[in-house]
PDB file of N, CA and C in Angstrom:
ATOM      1  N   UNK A   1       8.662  42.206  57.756  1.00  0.00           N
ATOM      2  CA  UNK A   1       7.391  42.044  57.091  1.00  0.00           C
ATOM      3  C   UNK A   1       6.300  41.974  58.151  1.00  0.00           C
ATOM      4  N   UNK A   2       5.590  42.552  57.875  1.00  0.00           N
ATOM      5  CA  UNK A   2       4.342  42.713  58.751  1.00  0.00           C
ATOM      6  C   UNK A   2       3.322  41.241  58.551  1.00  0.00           C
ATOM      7  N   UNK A   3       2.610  41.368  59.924  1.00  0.00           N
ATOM      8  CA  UNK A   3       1.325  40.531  59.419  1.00  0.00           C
ATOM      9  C   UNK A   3       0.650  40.972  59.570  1.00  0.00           C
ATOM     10  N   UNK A   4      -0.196  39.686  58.596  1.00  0.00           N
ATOM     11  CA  UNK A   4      -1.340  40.429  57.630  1.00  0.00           C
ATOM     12  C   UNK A   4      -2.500  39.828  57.969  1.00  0.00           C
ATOM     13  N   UNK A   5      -3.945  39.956  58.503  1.00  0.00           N
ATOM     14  CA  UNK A   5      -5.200  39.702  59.089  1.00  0.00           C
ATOM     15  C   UNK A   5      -5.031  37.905  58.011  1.00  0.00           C
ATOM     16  N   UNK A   6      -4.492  37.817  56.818  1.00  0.00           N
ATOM     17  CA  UNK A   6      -5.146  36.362  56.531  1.00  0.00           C
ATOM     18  C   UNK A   6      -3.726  35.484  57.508  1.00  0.00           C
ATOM     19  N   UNK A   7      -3.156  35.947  57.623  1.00  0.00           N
ATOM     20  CA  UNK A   7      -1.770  35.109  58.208  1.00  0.00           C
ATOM     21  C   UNK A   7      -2.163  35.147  59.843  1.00  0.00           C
ATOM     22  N   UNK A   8      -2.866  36.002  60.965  1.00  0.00           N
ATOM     23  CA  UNK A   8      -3.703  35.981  62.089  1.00  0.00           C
ATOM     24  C   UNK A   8      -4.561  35.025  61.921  1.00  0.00           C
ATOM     25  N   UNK A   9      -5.526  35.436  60.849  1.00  0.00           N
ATOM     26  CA  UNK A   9      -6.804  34.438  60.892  1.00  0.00           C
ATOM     27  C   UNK A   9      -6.317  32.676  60.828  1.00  0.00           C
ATOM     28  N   UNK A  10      -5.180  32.337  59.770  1.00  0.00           N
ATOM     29  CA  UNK A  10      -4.810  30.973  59.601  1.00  0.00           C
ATOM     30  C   UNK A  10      -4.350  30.438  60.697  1.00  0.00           C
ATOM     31  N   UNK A  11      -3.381  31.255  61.531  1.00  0.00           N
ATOM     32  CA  UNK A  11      -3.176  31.148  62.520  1.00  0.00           C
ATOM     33  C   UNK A  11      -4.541  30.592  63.974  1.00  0.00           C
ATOM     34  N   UNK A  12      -4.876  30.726  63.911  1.00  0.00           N
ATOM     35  CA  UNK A  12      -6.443  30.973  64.942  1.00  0.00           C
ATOM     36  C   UNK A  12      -6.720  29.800  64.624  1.00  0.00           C
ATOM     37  N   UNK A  13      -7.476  29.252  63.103  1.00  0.00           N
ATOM     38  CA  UNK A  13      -7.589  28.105  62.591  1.00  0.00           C
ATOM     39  C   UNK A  13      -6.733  27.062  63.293  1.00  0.00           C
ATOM     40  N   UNK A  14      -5.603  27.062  63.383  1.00  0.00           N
ATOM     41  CA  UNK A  14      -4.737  26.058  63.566  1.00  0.00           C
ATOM     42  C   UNK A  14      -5.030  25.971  65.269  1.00  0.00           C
ATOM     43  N   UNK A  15      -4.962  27.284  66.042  1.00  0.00           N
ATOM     44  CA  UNK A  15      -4.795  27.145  67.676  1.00  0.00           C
ATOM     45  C   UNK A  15      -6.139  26.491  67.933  1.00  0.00           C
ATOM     46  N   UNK A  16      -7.147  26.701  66.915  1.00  0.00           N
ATOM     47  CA  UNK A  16      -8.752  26.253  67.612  1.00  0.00           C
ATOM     48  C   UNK A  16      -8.764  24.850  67.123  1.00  0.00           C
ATOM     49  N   UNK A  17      -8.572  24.201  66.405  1.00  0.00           N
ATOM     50  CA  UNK A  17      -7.871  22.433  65.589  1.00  0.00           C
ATOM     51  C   UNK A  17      -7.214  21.862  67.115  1.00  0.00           C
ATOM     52  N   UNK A  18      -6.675  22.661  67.356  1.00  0.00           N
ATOM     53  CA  UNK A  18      -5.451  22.119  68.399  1.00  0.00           C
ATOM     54  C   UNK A  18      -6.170  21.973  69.868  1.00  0.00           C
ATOM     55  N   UNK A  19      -7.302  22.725  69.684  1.00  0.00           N
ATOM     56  CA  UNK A  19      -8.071  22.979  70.973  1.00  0.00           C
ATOM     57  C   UNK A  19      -9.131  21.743  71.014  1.00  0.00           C
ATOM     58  N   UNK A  20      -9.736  21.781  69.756  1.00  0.00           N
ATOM     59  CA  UNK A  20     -10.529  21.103  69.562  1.00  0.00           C
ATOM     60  C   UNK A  20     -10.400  19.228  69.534  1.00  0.00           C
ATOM     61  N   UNK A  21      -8.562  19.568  69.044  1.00  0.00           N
ATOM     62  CA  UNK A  21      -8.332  17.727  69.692  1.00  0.00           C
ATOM     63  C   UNK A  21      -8.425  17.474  70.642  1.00  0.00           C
ATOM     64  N   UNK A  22      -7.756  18.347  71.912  1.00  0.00           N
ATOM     65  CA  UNK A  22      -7.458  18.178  73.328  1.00  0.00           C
ATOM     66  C   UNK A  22      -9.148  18.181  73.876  1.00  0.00           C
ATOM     67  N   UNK A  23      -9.733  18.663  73.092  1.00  0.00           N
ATOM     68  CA  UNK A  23     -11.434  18.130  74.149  1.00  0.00           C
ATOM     69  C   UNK A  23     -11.687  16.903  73.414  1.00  0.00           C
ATOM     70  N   UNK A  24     -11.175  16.544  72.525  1.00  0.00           N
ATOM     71  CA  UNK A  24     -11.988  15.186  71.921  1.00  0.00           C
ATOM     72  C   UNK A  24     -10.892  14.019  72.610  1.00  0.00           C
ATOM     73  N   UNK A  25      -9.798  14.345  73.683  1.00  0.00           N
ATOM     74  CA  UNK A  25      -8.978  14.195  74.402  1.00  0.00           C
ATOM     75  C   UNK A  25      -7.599  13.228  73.354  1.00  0.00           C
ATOM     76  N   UNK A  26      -7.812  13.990  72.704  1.00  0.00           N
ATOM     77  CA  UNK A  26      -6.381  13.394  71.651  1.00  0.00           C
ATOM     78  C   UNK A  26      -5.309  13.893  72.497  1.00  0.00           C
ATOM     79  N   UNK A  27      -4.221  13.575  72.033  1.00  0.00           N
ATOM     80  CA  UNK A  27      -2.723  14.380  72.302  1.00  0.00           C
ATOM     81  C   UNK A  27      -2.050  14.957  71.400  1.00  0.00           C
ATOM     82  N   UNK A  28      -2.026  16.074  71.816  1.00  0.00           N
ATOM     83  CA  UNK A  28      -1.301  16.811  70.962  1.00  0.00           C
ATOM     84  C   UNK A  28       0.195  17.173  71.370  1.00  0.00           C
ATOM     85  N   UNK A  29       1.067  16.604  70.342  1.00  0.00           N
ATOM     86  CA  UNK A  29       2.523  16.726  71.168  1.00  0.00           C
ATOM     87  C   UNK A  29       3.063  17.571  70.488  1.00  0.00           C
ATOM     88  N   UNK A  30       2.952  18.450  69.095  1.00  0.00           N
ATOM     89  CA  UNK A  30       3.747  19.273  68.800  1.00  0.00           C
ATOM     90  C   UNK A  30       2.692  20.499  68.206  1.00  0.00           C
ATOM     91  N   UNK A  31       2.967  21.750  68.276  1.00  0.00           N
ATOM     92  CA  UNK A  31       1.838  22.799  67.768  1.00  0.00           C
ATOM     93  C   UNK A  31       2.827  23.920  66.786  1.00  0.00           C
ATOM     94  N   UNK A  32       2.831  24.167  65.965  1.00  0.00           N
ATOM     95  CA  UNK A  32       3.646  24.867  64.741  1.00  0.00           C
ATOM     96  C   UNK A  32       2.625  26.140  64.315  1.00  0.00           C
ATOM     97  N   UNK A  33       2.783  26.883  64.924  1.00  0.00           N
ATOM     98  CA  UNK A  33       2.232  28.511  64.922  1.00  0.00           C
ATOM     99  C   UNK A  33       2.497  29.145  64.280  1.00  0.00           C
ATOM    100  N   UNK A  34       2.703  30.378  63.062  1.00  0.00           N
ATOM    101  CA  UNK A  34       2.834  31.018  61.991  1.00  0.00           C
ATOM    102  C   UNK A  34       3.900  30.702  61.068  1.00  0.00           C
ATOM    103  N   UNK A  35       5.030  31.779  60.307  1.00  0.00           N
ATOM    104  CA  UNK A  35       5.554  31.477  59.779  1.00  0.00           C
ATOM    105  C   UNK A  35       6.931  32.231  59.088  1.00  0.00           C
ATOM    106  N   UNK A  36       8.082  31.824  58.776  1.00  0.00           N
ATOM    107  CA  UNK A  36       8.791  33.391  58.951  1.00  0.00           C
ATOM    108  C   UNK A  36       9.765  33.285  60.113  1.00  0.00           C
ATOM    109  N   UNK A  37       9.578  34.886  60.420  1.00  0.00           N
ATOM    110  CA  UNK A  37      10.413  35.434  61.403  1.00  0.00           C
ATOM    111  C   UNK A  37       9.068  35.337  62.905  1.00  0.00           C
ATOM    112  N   UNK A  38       8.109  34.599  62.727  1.00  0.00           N
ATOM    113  CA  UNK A  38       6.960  34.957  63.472  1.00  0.00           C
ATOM    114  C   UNK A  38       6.435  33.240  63.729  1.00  0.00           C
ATOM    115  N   UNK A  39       7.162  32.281  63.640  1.00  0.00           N
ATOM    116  CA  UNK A  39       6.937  31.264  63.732  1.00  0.00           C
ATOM    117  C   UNK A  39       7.319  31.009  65.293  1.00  0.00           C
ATOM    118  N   UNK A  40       6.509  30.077  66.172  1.00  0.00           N
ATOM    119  CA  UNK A  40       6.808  29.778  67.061  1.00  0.00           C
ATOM    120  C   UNK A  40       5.957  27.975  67.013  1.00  0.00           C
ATOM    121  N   UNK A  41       6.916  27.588  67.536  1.00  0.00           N
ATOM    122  CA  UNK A  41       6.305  25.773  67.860  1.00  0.00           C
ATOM    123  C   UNK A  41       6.603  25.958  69.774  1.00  0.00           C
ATOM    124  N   UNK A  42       5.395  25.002  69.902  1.00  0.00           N
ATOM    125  CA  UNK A  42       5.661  24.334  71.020  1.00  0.00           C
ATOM    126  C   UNK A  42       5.339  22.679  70.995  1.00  0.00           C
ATOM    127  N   UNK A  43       5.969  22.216  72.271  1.00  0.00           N
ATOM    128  CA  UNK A  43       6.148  20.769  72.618  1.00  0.00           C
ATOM    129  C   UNK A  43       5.358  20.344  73.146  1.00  0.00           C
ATOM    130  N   UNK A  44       5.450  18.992  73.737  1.00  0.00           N
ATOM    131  CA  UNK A  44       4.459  18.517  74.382  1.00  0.00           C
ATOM    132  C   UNK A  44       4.002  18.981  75.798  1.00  0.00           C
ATOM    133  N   UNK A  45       5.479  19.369  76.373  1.00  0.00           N
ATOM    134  CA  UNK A  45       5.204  20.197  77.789  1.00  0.00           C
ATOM    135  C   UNK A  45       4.706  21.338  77.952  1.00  0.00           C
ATOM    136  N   UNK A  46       4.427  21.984  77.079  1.00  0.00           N
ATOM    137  CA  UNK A  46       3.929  23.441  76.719  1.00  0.00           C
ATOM    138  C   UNK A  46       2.489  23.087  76.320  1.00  0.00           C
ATOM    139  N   UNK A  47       2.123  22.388  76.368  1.00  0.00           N
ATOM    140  CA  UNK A  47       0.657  22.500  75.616  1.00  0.00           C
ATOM    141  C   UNK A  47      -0.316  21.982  76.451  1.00  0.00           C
ATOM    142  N   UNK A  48      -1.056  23.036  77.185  1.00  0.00           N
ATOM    143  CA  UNK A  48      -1.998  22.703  77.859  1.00  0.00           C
ATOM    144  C   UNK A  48      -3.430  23.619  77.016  1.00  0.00           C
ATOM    145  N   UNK A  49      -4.361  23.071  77.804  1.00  0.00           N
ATOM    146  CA  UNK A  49      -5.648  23.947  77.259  1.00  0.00           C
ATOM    147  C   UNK A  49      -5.357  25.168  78.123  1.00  0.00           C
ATOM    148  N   UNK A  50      -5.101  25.485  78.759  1.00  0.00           N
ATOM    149  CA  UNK A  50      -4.738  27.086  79.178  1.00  0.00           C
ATOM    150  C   UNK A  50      -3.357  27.839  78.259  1.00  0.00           C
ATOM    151  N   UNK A  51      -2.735  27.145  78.126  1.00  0.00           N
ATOM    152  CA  UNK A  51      -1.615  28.008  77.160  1.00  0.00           C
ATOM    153  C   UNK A  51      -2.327  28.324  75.484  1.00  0.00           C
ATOM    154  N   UNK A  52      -3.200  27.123  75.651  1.00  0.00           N
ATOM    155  CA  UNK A  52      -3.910  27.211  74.187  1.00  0.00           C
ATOM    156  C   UNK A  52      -5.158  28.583  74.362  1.00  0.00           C
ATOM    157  N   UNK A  53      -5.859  28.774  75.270  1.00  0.00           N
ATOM    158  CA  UNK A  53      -6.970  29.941  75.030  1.00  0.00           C
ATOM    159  C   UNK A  53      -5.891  31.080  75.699  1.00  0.00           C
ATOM    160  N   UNK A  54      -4.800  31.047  76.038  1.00  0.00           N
ATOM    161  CA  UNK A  54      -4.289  31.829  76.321  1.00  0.00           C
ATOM    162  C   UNK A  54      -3.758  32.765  75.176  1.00  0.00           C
ATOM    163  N   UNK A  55      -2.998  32.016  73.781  1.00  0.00           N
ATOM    164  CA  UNK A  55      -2.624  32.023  72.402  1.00  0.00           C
ATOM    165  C   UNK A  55      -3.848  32.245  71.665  1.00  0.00           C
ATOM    166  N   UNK A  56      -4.605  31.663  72.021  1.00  0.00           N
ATOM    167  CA  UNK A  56      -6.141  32.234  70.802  1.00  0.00           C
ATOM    168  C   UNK A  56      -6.416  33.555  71.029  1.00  0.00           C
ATOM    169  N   UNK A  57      -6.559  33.794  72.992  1.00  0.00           N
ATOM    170  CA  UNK A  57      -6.864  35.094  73.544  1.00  0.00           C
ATOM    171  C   UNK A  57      -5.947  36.155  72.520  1.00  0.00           C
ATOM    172  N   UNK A  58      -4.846  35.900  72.742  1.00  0.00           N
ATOM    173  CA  UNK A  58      -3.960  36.962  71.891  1.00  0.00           C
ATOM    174  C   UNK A  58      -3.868  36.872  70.363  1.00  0.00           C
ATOM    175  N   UNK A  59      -4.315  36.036  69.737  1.00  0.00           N
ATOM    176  CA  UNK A  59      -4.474  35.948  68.445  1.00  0.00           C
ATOM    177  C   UNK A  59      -5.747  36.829  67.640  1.00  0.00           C
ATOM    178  N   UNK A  60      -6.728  36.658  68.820  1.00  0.00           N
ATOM    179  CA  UNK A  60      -8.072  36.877  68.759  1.00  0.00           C
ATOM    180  C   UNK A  60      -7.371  38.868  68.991  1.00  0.00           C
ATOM    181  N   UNK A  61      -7.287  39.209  69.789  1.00  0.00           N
ATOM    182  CA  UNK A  61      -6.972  40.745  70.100  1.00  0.00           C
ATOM    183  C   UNK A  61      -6.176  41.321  69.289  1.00  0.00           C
ATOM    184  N   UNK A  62      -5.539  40.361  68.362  1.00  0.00           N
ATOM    185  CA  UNK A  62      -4.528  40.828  67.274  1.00  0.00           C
ATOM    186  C   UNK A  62      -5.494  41.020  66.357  1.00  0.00           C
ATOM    187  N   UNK A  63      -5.944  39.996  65.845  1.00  0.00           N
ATOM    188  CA  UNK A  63      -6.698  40.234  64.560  1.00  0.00           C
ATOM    189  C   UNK A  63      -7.876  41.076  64.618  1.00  0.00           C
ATOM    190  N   UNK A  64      -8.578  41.952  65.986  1.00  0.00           N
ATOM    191  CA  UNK A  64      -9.147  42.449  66.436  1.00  0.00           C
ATOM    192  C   UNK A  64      -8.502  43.731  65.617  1.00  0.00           C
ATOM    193  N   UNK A  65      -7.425  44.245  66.318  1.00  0.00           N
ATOM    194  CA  UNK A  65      -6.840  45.298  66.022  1.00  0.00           C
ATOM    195  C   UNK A  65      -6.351  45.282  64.556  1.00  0.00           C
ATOM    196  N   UNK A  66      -6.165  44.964  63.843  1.00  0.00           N
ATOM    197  CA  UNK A  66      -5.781  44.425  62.564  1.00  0.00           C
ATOM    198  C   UNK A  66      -7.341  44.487  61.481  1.00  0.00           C
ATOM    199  N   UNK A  67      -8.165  44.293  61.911  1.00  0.00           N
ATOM    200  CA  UNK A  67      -9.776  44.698  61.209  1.00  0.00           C
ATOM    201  C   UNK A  67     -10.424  45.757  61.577  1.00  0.00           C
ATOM    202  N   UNK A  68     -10.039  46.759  62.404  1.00  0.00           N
ATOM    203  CA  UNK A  68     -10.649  48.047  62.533  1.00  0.00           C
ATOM    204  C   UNK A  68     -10.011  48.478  61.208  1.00  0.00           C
ATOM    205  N   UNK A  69     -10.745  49.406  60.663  1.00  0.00           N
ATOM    206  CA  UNK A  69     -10.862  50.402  59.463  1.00  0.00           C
ATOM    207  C   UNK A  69     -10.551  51.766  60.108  1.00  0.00           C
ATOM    208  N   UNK A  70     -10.117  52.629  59.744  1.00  0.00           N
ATOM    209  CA  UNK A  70      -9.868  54.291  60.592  1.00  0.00           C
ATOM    210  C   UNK A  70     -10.915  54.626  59.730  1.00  0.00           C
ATOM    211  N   UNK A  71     -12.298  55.469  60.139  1.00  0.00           N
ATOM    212  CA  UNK A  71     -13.168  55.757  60.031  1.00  0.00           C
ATOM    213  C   UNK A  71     -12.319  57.686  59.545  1.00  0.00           C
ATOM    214  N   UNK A  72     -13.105  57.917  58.572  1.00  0.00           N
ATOM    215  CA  UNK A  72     -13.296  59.541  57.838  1.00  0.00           C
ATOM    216  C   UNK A  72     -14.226  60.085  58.803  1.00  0.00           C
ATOM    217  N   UNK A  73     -13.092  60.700  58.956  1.00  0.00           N
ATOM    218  CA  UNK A  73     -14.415  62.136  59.762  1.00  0.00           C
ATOM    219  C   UNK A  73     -14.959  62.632  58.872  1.00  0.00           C
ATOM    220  N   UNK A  74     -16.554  62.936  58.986  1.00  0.00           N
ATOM    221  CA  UNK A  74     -17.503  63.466  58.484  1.00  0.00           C
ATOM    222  C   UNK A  74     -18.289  64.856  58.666  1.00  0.00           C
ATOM    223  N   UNK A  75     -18.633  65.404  58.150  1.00  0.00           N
ATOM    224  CA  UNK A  75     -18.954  67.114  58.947  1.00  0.00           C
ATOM    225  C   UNK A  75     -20.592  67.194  58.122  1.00  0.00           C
ATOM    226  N   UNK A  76     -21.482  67.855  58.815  1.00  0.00           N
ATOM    227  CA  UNK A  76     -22.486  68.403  58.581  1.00  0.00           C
ATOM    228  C   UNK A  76     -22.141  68.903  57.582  1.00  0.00           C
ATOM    229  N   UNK A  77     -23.715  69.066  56.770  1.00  0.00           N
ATOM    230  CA  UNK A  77     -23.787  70.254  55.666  1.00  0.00           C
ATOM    231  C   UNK A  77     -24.151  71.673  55.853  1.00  0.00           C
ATOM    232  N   UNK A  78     -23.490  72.450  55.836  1.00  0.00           N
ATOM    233  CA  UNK A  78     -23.962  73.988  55.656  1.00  0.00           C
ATOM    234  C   UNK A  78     -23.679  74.444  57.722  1.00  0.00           C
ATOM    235  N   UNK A  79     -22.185  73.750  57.873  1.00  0.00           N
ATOM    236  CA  UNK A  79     -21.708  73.508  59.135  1.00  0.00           C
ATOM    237  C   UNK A  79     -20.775  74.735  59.007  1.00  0.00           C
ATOM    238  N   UNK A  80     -20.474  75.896  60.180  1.00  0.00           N
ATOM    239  CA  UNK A  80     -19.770  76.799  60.337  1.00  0.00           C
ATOM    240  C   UNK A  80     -18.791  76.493  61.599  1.00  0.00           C
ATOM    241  N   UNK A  81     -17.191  76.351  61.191  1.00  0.00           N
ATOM    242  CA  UNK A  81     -16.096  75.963  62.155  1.00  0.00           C
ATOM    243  C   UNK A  81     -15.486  77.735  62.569  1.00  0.00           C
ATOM    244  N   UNK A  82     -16.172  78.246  64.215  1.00  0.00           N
ATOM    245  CA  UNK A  82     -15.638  79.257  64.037  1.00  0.00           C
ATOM    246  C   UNK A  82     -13.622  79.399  64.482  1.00  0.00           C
ATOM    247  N   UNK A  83     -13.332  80.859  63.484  1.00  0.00           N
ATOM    248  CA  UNK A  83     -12.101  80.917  63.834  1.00  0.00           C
ATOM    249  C   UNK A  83     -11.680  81.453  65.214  1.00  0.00           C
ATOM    250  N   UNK A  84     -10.379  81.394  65.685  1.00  0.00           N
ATOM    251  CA  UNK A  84      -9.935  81.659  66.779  1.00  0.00           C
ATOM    252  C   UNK A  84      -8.894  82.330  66.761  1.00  0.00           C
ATOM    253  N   UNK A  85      -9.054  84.247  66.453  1.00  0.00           N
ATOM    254  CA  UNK A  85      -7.345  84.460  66.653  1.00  0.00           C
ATOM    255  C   UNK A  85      -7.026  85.363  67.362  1.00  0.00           C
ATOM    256  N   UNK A  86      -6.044  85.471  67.646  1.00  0.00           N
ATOM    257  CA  UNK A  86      -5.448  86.495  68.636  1.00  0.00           C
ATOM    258  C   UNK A  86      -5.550  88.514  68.231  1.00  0.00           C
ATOM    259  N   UNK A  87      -5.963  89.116  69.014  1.00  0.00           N
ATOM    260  CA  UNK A  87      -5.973  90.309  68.779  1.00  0.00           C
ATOM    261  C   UNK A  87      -4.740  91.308  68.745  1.00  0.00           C
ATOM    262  N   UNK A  88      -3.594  90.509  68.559  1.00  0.00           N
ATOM    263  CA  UNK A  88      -1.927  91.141  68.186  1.00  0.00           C
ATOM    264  C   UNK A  88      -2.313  92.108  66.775  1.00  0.00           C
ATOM    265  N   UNK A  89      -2.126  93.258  66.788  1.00  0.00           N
ATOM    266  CA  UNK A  89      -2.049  94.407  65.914  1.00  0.00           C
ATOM    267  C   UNK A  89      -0.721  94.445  65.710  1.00  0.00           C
ATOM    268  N   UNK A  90      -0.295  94.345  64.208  1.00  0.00           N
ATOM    269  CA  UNK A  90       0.413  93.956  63.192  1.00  0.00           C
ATOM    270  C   UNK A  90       0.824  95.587  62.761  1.00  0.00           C
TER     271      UNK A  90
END
């Protein structure tokens, strides 16, 4: 199963909570990250403010890629695509 931009975004929520204790200098001893086959926890030894903007960094570039739209190519009106063919006599 794939993820899906609201399961990134909840995600983010939770890493920036987690960020946001450690400056209000709480402790944070356990961190529980998505969900699934895509769940990852860490401990207390794992959790620094660099492992944390490190995890947002990549959360953030996920859901980045995950909200681009593939844009329709568009063509002028009254636009001429010339052809290209080979002069092989048939």
């Amino acid at each position: 199963m794939a993820r899906t931009l609201v399961d990134v975004e909840a995600e983010l929520v939770t890493v920036n909570a987690a960020i946001q204790q450690l400056m209000q200098g709480k402790r944070v001893t356990q961190l529980e990250v998505g969900s699934g086959n895509f769940r990852r926890r860490y401990n207390y030894q794992e959790i620094s403010m660099d492992s944390l903007k490190a995890l947002r960094d990549e959360l953030i570039a996920e859901r980045d890629s995950l909200s681009i739209t593939p844009v329709a190519p568009t063509f002028r009106t009254n636009a001429t695509i010339p052809m290209v063919v080979g002069k092989d006599i048939f």
